[in-house]
PDB file of N, CA and C in Angstrom:
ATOM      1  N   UNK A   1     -80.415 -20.698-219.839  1.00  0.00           N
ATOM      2  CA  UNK A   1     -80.651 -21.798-218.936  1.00  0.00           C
ATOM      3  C   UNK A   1     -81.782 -22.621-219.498  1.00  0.00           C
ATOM      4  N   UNK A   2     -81.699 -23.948-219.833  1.00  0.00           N
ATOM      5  CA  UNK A   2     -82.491 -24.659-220.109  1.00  0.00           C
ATOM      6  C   UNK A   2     -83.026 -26.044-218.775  1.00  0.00           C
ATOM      7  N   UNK A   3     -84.448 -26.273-219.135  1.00  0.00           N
ATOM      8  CA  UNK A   3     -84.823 -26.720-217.847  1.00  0.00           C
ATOM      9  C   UNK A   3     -85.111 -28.360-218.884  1.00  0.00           C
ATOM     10  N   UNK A   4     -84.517 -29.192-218.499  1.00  0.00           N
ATOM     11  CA  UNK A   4     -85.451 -30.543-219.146  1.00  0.00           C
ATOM     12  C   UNK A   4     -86.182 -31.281-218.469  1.00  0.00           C
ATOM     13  N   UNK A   5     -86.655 -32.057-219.279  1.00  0.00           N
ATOM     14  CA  UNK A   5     -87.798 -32.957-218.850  1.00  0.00           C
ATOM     15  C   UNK A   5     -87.621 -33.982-219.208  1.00  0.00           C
ATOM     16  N   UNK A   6     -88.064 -35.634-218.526  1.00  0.00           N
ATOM     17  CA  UNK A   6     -88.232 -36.775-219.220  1.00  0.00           C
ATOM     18  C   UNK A   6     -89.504 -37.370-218.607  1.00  0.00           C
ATOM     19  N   UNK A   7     -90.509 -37.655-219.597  1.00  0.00           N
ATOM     20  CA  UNK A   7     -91.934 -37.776-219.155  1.00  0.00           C
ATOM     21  C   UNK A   7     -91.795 -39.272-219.370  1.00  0.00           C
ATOM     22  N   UNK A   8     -93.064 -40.382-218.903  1.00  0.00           N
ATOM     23  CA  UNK A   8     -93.277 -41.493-219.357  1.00  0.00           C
ATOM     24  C   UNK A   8     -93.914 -41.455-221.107  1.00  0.00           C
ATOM     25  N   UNK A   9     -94.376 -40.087-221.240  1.00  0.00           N
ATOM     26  CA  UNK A   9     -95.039 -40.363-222.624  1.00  0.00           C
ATOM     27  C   UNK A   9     -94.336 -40.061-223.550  1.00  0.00           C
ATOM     28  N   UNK A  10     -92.950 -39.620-223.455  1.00  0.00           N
ATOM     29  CA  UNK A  10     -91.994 -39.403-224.249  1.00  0.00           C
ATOM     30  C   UNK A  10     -90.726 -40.277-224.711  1.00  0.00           C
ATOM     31  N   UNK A  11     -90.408 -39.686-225.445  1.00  0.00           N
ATOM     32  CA  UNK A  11     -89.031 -40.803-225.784  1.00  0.00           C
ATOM     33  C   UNK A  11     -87.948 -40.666-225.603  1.00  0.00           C
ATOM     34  N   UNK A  12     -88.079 -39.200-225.391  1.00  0.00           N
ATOM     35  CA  UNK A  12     -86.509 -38.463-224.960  1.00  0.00           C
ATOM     36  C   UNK A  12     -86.872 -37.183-224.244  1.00  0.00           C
ATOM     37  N   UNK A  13     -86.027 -36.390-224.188  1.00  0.00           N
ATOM     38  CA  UNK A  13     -86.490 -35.366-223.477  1.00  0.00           C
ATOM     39  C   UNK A  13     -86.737 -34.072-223.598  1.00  0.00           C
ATOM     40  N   UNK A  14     -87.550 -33.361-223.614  1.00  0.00           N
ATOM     41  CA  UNK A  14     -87.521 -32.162-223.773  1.00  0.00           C
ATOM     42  C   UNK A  14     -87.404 -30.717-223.076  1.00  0.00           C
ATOM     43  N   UNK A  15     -87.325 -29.659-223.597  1.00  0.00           N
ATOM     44  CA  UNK A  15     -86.688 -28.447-222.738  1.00  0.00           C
ATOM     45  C   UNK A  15     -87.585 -27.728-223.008  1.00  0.00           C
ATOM     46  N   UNK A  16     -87.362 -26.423-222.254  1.00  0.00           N
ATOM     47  CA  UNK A  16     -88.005 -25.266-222.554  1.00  0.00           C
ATOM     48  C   UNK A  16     -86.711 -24.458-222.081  1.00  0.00           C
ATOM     49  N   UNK A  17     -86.508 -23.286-222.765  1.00  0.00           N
ATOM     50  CA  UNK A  17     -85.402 -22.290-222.212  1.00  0.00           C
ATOM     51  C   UNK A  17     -86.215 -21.035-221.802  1.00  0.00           C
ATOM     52  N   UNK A  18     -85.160 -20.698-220.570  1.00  0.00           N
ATOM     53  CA  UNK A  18     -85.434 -19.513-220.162  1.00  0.00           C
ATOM     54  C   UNK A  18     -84.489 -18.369-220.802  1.00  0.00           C
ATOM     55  N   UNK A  19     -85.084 -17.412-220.468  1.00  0.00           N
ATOM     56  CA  UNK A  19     -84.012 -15.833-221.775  1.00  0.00           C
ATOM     57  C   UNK A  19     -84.806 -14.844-221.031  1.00  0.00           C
ATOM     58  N   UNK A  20     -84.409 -13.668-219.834  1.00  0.00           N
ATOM     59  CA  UNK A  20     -84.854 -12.879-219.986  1.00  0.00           C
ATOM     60  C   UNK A  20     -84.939 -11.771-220.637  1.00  0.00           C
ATOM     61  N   UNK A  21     -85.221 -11.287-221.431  1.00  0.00           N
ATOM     62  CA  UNK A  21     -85.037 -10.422-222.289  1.00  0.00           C
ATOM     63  C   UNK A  21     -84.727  -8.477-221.648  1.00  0.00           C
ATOM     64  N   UNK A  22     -83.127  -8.389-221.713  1.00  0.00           N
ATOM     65  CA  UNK A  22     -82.844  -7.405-221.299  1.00  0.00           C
ATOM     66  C   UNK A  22     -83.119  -6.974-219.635  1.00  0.00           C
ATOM     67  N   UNK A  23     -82.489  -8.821-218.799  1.00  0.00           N
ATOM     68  CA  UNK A  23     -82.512  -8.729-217.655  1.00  0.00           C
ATOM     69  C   UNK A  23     -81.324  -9.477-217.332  1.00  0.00           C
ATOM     70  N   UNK A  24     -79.944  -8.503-217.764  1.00  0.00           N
ATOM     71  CA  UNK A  24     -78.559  -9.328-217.755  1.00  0.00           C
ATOM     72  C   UNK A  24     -78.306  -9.567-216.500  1.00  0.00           C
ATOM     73  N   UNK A  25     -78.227 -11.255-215.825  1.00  0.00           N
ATOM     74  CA  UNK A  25     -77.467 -11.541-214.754  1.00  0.00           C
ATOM     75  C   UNK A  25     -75.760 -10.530-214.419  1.00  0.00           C
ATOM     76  N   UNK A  26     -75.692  -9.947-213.585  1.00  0.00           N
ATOM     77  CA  UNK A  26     -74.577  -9.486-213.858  1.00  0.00           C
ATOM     78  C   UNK A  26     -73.220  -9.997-213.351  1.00  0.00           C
ATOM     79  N   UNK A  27     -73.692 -11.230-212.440  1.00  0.00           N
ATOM     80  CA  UNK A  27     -72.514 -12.290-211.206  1.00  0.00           C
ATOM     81  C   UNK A  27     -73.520 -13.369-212.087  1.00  0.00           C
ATOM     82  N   UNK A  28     -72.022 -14.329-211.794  1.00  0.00           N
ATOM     83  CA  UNK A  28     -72.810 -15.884-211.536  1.00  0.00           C
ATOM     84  C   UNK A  28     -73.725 -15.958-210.273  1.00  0.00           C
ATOM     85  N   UNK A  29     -73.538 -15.405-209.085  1.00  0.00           N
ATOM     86  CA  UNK A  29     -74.314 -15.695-208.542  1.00  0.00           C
ATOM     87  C   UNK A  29     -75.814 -15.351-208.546  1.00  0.00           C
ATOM     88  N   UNK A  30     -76.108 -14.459-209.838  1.00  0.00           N
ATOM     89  CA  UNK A  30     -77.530 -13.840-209.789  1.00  0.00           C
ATOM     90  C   UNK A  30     -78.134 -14.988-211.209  1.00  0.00           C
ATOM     91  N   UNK A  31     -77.005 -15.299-211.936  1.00  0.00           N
ATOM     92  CA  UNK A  31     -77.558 -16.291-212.427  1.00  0.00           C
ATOM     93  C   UNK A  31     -78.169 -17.530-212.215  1.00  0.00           C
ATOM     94  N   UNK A  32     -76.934 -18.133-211.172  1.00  0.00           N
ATOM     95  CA  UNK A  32     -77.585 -19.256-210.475  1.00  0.00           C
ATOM     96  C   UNK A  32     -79.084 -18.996-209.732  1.00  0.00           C
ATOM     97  N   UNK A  33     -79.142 -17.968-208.951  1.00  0.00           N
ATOM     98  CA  UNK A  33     -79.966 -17.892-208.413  1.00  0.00           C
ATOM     99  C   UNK A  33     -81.644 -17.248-209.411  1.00  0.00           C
ATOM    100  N   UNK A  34     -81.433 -17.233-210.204  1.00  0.00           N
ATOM    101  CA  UNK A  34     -82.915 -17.299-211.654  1.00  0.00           C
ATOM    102  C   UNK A  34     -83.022 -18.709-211.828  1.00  0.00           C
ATOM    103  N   UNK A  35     -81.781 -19.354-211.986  1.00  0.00           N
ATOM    104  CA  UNK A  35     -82.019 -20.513-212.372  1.00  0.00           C
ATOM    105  C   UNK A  35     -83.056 -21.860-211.701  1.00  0.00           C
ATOM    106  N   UNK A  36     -82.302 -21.375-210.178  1.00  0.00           N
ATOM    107  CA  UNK A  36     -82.787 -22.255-209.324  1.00  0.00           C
ATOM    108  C   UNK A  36     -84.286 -21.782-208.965  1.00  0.00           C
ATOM    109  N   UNK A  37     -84.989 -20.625-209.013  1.00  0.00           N
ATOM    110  CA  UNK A  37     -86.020 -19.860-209.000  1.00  0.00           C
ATOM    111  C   UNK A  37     -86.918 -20.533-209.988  1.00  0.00           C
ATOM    112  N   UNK A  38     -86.369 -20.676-210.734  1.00  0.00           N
ATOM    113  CA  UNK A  38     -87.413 -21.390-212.717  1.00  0.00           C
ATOM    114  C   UNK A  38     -87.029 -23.055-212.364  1.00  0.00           C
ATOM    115  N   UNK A  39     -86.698 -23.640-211.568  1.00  0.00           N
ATOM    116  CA  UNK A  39     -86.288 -25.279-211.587  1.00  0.00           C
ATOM    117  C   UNK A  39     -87.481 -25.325-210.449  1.00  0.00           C
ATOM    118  N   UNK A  40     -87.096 -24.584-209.729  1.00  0.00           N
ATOM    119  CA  UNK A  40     -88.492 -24.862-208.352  1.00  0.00           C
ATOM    120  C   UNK A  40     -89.764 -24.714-208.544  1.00  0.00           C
ATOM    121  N   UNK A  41     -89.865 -23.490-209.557  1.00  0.00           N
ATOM    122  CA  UNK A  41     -91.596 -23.255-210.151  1.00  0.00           C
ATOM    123  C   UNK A  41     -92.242 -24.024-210.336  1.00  0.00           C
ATOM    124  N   UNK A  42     -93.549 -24.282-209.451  1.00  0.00           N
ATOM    125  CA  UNK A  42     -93.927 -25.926-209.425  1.00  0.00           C
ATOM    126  C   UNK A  42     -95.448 -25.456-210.483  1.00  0.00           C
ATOM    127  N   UNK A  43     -96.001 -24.222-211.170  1.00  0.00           N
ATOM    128  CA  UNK A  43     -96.430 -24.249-211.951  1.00  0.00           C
ATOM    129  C   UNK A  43     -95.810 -24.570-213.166  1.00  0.00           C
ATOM    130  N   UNK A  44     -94.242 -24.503-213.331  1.00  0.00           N
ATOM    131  CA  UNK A  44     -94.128 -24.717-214.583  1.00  0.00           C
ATOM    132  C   UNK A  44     -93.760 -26.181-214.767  1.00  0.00           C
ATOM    133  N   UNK A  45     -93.782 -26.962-213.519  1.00  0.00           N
ATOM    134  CA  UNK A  45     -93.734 -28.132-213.483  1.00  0.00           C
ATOM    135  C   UNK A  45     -95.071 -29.118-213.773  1.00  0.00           C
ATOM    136  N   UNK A  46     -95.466 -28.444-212.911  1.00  0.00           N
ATOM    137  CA  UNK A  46     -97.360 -29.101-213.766  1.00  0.00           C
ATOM    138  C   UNK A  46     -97.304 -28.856-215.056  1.00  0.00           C
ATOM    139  N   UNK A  47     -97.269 -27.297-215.712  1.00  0.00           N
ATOM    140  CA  UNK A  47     -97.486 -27.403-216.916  1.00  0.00           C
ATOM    141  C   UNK A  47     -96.438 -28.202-217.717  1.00  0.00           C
ATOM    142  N   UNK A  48     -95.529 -28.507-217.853  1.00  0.00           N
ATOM    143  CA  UNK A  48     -95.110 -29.570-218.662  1.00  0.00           C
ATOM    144  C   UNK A  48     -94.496 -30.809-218.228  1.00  0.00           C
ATOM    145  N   UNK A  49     -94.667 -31.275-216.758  1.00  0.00           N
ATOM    146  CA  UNK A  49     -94.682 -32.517-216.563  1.00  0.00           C
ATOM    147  C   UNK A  49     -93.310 -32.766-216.264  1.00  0.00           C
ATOM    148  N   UNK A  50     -92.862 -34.148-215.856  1.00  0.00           N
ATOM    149  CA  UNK A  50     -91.525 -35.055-215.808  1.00  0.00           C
ATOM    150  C   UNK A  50     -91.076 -34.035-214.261  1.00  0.00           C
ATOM    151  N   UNK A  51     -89.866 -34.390-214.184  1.00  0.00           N
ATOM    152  CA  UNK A  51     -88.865 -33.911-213.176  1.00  0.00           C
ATOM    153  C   UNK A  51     -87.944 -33.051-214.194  1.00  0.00           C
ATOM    154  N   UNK A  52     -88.092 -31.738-213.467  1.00  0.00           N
ATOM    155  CA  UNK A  52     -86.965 -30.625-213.857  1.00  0.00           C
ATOM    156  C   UNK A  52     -85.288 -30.820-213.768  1.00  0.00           C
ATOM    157  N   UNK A  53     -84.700 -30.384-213.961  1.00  0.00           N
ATOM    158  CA  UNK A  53     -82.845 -31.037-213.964  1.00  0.00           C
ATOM    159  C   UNK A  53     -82.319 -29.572-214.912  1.00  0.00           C
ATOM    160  N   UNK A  54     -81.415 -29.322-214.552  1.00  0.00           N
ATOM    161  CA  UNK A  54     -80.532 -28.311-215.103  1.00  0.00           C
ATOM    162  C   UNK A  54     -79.477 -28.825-215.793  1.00  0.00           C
ATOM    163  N   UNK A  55     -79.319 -28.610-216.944  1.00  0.00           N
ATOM    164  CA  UNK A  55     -78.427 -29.032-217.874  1.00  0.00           C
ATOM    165  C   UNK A  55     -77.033 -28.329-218.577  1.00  0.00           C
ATOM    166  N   UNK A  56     -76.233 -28.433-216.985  1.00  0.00           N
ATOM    167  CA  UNK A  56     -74.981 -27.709-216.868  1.00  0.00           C
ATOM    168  C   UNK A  56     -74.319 -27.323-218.582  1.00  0.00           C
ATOM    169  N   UNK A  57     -74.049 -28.803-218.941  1.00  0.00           N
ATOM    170  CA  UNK A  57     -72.840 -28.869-220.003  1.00  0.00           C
ATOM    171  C   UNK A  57     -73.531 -28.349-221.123  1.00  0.00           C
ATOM    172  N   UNK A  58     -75.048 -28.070-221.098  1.00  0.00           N
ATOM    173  CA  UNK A  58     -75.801 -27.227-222.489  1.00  0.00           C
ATOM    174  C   UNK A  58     -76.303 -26.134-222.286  1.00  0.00           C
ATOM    175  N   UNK A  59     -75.779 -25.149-221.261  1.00  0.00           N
ATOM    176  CA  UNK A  59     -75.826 -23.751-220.770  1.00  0.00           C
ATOM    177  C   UNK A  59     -74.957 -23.184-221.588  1.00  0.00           C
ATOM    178  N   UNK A  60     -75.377 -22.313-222.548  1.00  0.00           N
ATOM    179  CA  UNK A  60     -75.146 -21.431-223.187  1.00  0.00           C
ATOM    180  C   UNK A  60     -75.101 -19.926-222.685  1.00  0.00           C
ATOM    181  N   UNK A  61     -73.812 -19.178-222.439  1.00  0.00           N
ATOM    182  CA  UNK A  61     -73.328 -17.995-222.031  1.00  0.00           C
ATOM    183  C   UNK A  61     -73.532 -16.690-223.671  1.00  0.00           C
ATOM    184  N   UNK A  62     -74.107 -15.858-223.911  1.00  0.00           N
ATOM    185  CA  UNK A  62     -73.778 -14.792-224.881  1.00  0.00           C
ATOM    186  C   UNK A  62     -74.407 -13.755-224.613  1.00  0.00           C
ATOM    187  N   UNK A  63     -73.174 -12.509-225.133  1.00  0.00           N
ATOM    188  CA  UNK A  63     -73.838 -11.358-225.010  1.00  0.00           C
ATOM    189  C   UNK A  63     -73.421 -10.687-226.205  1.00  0.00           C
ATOM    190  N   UNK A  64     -74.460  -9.738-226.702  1.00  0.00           N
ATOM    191  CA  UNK A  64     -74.660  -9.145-228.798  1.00  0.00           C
ATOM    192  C   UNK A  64     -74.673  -8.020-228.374  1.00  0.00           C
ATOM    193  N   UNK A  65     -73.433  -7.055-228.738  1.00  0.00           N
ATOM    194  CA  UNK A  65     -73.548  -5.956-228.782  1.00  0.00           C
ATOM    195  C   UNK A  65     -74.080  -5.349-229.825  1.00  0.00           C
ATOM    196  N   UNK A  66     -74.777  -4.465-230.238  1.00  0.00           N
ATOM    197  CA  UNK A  66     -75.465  -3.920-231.353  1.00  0.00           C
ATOM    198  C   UNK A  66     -74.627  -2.504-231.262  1.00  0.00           C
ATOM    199  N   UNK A  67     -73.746  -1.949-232.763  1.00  0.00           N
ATOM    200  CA  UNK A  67     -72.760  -1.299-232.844  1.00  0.00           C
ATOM    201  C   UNK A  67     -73.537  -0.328-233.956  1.00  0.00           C
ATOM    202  N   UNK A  68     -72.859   0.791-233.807  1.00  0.00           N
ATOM    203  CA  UNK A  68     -73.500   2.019-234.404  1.00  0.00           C
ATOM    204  C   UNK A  68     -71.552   2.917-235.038  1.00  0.00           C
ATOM    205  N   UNK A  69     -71.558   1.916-236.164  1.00  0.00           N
ATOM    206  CA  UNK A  69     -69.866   2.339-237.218  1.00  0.00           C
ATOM    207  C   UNK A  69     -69.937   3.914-237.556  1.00  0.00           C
ATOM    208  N   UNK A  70     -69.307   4.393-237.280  1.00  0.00           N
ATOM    209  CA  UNK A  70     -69.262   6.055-237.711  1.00  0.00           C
ATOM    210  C   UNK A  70     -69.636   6.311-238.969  1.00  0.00           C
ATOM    211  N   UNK A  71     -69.768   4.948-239.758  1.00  0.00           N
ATOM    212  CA  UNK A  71     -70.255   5.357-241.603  1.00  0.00           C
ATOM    213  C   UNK A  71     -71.766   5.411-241.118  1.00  0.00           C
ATOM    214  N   UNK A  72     -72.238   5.159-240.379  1.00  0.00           N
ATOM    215  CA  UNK A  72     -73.822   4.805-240.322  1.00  0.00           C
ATOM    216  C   UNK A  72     -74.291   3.780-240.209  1.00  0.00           C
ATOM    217  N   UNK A  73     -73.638   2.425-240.674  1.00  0.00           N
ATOM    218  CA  UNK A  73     -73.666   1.223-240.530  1.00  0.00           C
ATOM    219  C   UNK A  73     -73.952   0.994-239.182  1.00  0.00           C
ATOM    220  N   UNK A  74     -74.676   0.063-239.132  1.00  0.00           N
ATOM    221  CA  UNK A  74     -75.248  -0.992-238.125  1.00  0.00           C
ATOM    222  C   UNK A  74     -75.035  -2.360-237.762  1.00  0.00           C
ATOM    223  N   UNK A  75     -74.163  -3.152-237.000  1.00  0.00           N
ATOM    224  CA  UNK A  75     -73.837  -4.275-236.950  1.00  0.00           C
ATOM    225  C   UNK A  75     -74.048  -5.045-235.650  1.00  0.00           C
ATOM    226  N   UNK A  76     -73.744  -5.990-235.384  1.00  0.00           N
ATOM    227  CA  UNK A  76     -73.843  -6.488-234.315  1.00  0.00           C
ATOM    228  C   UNK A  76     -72.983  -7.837-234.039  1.00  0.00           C
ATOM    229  N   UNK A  77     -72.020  -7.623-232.750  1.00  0.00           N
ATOM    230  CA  UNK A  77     -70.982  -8.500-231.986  1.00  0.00           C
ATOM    231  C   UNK A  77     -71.645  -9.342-231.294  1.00  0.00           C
ATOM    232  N   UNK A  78     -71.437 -10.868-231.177  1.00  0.00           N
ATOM    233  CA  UNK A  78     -71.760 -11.467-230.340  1.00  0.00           C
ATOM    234  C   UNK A  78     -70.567 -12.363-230.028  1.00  0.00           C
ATOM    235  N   UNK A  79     -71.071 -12.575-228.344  1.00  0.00           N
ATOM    236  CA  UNK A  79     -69.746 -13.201-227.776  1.00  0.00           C
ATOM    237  C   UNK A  79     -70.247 -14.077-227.022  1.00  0.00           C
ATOM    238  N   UNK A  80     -69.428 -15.101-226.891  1.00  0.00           N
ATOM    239  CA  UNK A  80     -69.796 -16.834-226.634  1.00  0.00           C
ATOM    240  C   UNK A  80     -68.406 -17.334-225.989  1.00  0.00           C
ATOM    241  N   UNK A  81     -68.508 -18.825-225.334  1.00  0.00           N
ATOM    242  CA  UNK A  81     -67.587 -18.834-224.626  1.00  0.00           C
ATOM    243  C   UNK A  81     -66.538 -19.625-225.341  1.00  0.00           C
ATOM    244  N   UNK A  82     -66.800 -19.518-226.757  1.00  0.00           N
ATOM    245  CA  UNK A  82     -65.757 -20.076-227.627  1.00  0.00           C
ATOM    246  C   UNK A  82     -66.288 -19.336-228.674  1.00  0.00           C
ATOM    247  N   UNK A  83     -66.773 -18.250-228.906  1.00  0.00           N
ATOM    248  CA  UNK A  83     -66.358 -18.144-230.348  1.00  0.00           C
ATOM    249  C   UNK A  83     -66.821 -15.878-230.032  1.00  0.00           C
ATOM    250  N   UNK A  84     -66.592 -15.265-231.418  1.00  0.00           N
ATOM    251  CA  UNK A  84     -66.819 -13.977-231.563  1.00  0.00           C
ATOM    252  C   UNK A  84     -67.179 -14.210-232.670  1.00  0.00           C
ATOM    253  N   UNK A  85     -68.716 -13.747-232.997  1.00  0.00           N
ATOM    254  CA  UNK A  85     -69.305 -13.706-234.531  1.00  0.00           C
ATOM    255  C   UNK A  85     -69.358 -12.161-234.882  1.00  0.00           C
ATOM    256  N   UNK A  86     -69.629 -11.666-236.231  1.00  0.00           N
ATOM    257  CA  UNK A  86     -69.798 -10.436-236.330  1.00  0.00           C
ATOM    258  C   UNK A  86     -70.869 -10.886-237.084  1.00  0.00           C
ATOM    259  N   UNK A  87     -72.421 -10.062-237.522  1.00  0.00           N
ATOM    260  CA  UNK A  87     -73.395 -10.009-238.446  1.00  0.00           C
ATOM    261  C   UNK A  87     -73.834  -8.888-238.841  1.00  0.00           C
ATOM    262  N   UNK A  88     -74.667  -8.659-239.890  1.00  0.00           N
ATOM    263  CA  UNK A  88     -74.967  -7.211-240.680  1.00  0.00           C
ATOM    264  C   UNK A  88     -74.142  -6.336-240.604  1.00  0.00           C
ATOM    265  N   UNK A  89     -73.087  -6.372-240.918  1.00  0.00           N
ATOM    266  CA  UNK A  89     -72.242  -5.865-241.937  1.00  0.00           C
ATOM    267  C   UNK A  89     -72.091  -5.918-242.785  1.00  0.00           C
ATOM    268  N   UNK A  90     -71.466  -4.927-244.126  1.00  0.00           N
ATOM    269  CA  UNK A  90     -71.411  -4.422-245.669  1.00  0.00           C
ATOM    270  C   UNK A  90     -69.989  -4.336-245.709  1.00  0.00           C
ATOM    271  N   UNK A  91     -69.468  -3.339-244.734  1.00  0.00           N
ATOM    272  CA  UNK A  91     -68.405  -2.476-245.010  1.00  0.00           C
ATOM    273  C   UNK A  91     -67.154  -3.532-244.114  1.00  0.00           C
ATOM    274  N   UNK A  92     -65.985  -4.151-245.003  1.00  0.00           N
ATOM    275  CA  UNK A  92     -65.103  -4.963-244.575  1.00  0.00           C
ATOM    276  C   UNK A  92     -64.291  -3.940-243.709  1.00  0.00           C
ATOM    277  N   UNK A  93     -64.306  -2.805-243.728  1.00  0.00           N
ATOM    278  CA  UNK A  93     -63.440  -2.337-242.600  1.00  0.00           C
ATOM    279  C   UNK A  93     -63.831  -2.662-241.097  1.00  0.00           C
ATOM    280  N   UNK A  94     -64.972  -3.007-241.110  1.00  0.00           N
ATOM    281  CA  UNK A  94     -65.133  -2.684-239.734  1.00  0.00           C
ATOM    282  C   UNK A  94     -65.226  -4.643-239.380  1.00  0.00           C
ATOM    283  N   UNK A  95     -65.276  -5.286-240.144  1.00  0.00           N
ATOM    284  CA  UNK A  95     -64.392  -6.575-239.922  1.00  0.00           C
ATOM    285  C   UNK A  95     -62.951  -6.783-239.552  1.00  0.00           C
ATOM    286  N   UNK A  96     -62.562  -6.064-240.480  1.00  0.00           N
ATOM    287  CA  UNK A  96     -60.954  -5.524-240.142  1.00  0.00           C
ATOM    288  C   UNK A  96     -60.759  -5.232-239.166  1.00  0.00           C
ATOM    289  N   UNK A  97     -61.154  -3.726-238.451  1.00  0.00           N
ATOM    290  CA  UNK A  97     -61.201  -3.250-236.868  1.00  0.00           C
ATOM    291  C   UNK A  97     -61.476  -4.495-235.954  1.00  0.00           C
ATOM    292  N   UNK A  98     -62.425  -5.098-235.987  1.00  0.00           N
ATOM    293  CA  UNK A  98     -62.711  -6.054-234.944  1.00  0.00           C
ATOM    294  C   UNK A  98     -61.773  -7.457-235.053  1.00  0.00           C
ATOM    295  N   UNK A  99     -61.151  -7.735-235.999  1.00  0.00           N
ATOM    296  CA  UNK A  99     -60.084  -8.652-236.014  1.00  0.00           C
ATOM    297  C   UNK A  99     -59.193  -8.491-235.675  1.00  0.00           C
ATOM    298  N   UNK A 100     -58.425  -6.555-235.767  1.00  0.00           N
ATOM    299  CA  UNK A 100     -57.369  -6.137-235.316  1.00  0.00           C
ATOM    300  C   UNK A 100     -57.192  -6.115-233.661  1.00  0.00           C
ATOM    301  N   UNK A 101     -58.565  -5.674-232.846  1.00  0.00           N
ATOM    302  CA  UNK A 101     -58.955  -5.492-231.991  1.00  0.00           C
ATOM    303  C   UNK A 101     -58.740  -6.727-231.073  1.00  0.00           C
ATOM    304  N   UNK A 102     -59.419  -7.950-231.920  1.00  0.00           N
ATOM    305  CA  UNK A 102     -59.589  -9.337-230.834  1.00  0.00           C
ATOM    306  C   UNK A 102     -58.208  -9.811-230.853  1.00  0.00           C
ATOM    307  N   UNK A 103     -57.384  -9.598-231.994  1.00  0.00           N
ATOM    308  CA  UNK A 103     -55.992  -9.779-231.445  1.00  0.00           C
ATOM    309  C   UNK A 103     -55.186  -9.012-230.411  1.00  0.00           C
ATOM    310  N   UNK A 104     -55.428  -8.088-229.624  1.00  0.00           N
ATOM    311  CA  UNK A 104     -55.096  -7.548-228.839  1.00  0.00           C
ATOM    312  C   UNK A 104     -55.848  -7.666-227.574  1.00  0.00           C
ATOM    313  N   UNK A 105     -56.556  -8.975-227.225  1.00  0.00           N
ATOM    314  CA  UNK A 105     -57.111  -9.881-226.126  1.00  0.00           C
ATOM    315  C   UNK A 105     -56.607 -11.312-225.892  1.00  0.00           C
ATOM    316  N   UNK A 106     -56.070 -11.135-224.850  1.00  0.00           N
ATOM    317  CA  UNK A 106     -55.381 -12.417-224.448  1.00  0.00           C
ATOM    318  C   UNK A 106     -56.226 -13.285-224.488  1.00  0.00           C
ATOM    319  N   UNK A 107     -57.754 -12.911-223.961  1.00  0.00           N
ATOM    320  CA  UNK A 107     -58.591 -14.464-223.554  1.00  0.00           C
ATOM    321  C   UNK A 107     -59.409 -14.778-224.718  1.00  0.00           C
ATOM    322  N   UNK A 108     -59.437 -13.846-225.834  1.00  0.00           N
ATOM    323  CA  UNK A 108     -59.849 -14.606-227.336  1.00  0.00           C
ATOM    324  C   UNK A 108     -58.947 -15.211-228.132  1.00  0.00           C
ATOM    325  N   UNK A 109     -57.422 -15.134-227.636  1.00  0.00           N
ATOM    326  CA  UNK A 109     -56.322 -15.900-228.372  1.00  0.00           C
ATOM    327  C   UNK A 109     -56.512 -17.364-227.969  1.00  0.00           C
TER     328      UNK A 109
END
């Protein structure tokens, strides 16, 4: 969730994002409701000024699974509302597995 700003001393606008770290909303509705919690914070409104606004269409959804491959390998899945990345990986099998895998999901086709 990103909060913007448009000040008179600026030219455009700027953000600050919120991320709690390992405090997964688990409903939209617990999301919305952080969101609207961090838009009202009228300290964080002093501290950086302008009028707050929530910026629907640049809300970014992901969640990174961190995977533990039976070789020992260590990798990590991340999922987005258009895309599946894989990172730190060596071993192409386990690219393989996860390609074989996302084809057998209707809502990543």
């Amino acid at each position: 969730m990103k909060r913007r700003y448009r000040t008179w001393q600026s030219s455009g606008p700027g953000s600050a994002s919120a991320r709690p770290a390992w405090q997964p909303c688990s409903r939209q509705t617990s999301f919305t409701a952080v969101a609207n919690r961090i838009l009202a914070d009228t300290q964080i409104t002093a501290a950086l000024g302008g009028t707050p606004a929530r910026d629907f269409g640049g809300e970014k959804y992901t969640a990174t699974l961190k995977c533990h491959d039976a070789n020992g390998e260590i990798y990590y899945v991340n999922f987005s509302r258009d895309q599946v990345s894989l990172t730190s990986y060596s071993d192409e099998a386990i690219r393989s597995r996860l390609e074989t895998w996302a084809d057998t999901v209707a809502a990543l086709a």
